[in-house]
C-alpha atoms as a PDB file:
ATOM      1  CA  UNK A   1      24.727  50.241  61.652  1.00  0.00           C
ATOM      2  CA  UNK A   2      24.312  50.672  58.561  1.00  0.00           C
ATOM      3  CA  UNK A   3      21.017  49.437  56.080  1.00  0.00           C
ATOM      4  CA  UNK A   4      21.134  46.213  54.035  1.00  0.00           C
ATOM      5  CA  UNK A   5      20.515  46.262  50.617  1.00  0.00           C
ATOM      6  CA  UNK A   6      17.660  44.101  49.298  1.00  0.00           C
ATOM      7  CA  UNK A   7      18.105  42.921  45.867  1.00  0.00           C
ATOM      8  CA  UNK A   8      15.265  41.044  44.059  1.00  0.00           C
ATOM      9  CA  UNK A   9      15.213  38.306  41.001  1.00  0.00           C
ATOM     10  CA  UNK A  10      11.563  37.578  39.809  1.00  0.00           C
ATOM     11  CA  UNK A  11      10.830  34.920  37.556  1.00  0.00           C
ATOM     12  CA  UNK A  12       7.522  34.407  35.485  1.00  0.00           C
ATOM     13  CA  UNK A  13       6.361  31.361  34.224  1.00  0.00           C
ATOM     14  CA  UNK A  14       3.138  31.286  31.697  1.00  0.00           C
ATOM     15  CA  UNK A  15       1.809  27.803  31.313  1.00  0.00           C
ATOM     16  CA  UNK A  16      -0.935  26.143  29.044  1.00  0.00           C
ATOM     17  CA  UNK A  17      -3.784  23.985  30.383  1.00  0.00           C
ATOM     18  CA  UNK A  18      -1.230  21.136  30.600  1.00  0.00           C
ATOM     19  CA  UNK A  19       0.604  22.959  33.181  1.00  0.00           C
ATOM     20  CA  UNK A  20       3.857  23.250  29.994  1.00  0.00           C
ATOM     21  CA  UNK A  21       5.238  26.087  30.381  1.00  0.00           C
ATOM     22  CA  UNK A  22       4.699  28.431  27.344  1.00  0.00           C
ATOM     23  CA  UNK A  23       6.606  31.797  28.308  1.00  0.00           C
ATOM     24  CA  UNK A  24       9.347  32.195  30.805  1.00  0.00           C
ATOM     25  CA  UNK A  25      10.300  36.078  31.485  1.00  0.00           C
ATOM     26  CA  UNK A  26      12.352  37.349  34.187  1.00  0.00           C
ATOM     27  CA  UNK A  27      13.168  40.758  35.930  1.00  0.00           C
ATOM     28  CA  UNK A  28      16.562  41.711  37.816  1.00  0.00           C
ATOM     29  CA  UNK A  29      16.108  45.484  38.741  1.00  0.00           C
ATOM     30  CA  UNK A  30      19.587  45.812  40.157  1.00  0.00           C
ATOM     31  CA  UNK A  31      20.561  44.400  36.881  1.00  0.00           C
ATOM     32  CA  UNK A  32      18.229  46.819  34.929  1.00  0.00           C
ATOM     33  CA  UNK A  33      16.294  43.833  33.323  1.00  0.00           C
ATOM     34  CA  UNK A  34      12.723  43.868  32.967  1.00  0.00           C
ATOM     35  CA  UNK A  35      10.351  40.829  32.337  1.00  0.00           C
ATOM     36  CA  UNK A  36      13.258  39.619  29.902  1.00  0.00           C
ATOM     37  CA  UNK A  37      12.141  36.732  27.856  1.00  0.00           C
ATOM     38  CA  UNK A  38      14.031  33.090  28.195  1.00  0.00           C
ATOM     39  CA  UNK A  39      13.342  29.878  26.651  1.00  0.00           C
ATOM     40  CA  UNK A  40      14.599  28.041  29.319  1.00  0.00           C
ATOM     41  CA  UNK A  41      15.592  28.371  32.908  1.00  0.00           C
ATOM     42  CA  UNK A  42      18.234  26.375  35.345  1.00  0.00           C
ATOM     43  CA  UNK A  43      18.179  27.532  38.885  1.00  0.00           C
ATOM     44  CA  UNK A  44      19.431  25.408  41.797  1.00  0.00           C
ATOM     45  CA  UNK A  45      19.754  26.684  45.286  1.00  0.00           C
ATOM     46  CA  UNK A  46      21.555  24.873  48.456  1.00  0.00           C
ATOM     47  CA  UNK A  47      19.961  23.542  51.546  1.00  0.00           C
ATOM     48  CA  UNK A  48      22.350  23.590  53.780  1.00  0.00           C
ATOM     49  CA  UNK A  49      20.385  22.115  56.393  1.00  0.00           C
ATOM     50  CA  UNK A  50      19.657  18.824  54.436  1.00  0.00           C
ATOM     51  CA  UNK A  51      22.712  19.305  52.425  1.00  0.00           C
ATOM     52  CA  UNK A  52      21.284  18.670  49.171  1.00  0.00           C
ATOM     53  CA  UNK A  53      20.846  21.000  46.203  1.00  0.00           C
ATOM     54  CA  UNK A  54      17.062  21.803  45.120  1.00  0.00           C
ATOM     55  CA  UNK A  55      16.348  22.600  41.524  1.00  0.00           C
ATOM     56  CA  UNK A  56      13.839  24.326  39.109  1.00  0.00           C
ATOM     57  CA  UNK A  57      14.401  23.090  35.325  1.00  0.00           C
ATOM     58  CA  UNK A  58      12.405  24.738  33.008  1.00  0.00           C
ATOM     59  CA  UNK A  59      12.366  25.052  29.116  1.00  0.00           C
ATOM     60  CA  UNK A  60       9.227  26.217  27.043  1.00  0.00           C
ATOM     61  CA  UNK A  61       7.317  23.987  24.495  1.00  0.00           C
ATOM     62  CA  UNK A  62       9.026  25.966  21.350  1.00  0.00           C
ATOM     63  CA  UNK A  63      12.723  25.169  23.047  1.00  0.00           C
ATOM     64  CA  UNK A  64      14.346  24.022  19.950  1.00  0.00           C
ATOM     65  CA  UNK A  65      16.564  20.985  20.664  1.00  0.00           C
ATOM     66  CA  UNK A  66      19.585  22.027  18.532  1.00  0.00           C
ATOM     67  CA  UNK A  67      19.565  25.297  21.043  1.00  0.00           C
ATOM     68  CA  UNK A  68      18.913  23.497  24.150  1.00  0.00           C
ATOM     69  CA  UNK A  69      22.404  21.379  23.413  1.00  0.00           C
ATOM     70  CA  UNK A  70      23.970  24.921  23.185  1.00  0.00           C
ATOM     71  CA  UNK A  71      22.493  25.724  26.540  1.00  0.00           C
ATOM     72  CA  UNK A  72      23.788  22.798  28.096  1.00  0.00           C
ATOM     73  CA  UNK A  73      27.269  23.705  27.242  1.00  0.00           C
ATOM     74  CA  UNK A  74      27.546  26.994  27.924  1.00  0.00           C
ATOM     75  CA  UNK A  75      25.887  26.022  31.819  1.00  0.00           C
ATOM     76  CA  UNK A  76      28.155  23.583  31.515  1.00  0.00           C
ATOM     77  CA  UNK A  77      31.379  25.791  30.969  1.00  0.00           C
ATOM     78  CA  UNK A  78      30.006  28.525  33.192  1.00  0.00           C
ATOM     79  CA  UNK A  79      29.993  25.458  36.091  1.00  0.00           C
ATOM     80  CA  UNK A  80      33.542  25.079  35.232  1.00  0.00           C
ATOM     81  CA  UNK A  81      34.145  28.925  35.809  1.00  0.00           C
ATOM     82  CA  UNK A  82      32.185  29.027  39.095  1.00  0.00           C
ATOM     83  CA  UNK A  83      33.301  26.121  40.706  1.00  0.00           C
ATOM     84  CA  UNK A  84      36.985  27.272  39.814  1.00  0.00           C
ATOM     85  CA  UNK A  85      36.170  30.761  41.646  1.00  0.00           C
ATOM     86  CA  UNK A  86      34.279  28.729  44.935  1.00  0.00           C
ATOM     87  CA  UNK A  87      36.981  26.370  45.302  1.00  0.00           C
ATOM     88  CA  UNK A  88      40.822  27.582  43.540  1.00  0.00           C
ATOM     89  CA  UNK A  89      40.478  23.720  42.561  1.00  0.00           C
ATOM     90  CA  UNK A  90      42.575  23.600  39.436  1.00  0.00           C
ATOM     91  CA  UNK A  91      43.035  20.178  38.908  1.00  0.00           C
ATOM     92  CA  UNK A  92      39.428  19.269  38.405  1.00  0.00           C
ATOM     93  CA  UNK A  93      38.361  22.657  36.923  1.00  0.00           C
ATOM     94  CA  UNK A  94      40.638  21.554  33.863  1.00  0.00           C
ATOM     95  CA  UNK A  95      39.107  17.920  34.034  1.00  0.00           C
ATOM     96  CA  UNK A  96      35.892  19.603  33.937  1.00  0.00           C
ATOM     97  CA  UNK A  97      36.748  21.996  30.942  1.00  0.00           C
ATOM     98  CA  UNK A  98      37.964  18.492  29.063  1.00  0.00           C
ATOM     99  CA  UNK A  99      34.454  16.942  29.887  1.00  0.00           C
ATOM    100  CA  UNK A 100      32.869  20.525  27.828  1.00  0.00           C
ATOM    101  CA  UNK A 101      35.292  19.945  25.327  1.00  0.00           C
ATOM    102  CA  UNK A 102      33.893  16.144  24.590  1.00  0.00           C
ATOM    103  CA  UNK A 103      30.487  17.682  24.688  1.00  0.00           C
ATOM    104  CA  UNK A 104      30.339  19.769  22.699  1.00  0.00           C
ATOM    105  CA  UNK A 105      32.560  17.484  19.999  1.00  0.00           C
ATOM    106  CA  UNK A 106      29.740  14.855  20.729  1.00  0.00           C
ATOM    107  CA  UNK A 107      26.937  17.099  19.817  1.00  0.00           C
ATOM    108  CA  UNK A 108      29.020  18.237  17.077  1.00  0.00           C
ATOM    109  CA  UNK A 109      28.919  22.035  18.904  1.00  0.00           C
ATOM    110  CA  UNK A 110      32.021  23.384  18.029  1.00  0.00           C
ATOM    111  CA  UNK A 111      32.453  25.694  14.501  1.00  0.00           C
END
């Protein structure tokens, strides 16, 4: 039989006295990052025993706004993409890729 492969993703979170997080890095060996610095974070995970999805949403205090809107729609899009890829569902991918589209023409994102 042959041995698994273990992959690890670590994530670091620095907080103030308020418990507001000041410094996010991460580290993906496999990916050949090391304690990679982010201003913000979105992870969500599925329980498939309760059938819900569980989430971490973290941004630090010095998260500007105008680049938080910009991470929003690229998750956004990059939803689109994966959901397209889990589920060949064309229909709605495109619906969802229209939804981006008013986004980003909303927060006045596009050049």
């Amino acid at each position: 039989m042959a041995k698994l492969h273990t992959s690890e993703i670590k994530l670091k979170v620095e907080l103030d006295e308020n418990r507001v997080p000041e410094k996010l890095t991460w580290s993906a060996e496999d990916g050949g990052i090391n304690n990679e610095a982010a201003k913000a974070m979105l992870l969500s995970v599925w329980d498939s025993k309760n059938k819900e999805s569980l989430k971490i949403d973290l941004w630090t205090k010095d998260m500007p706004v105008d680049e938080m809107k910009i991470f929003f729609h690229q998750t956004l899009m990059s939803l689109s993409d994966t959901f397209m890829k889990a589920t060949q569902d064309e229909k709605m991918t495109a619906t969802m890729k229209d939804f981006c589209d008013y986004f980003a023409e909303k927060l006045d994102l596009k050049n």
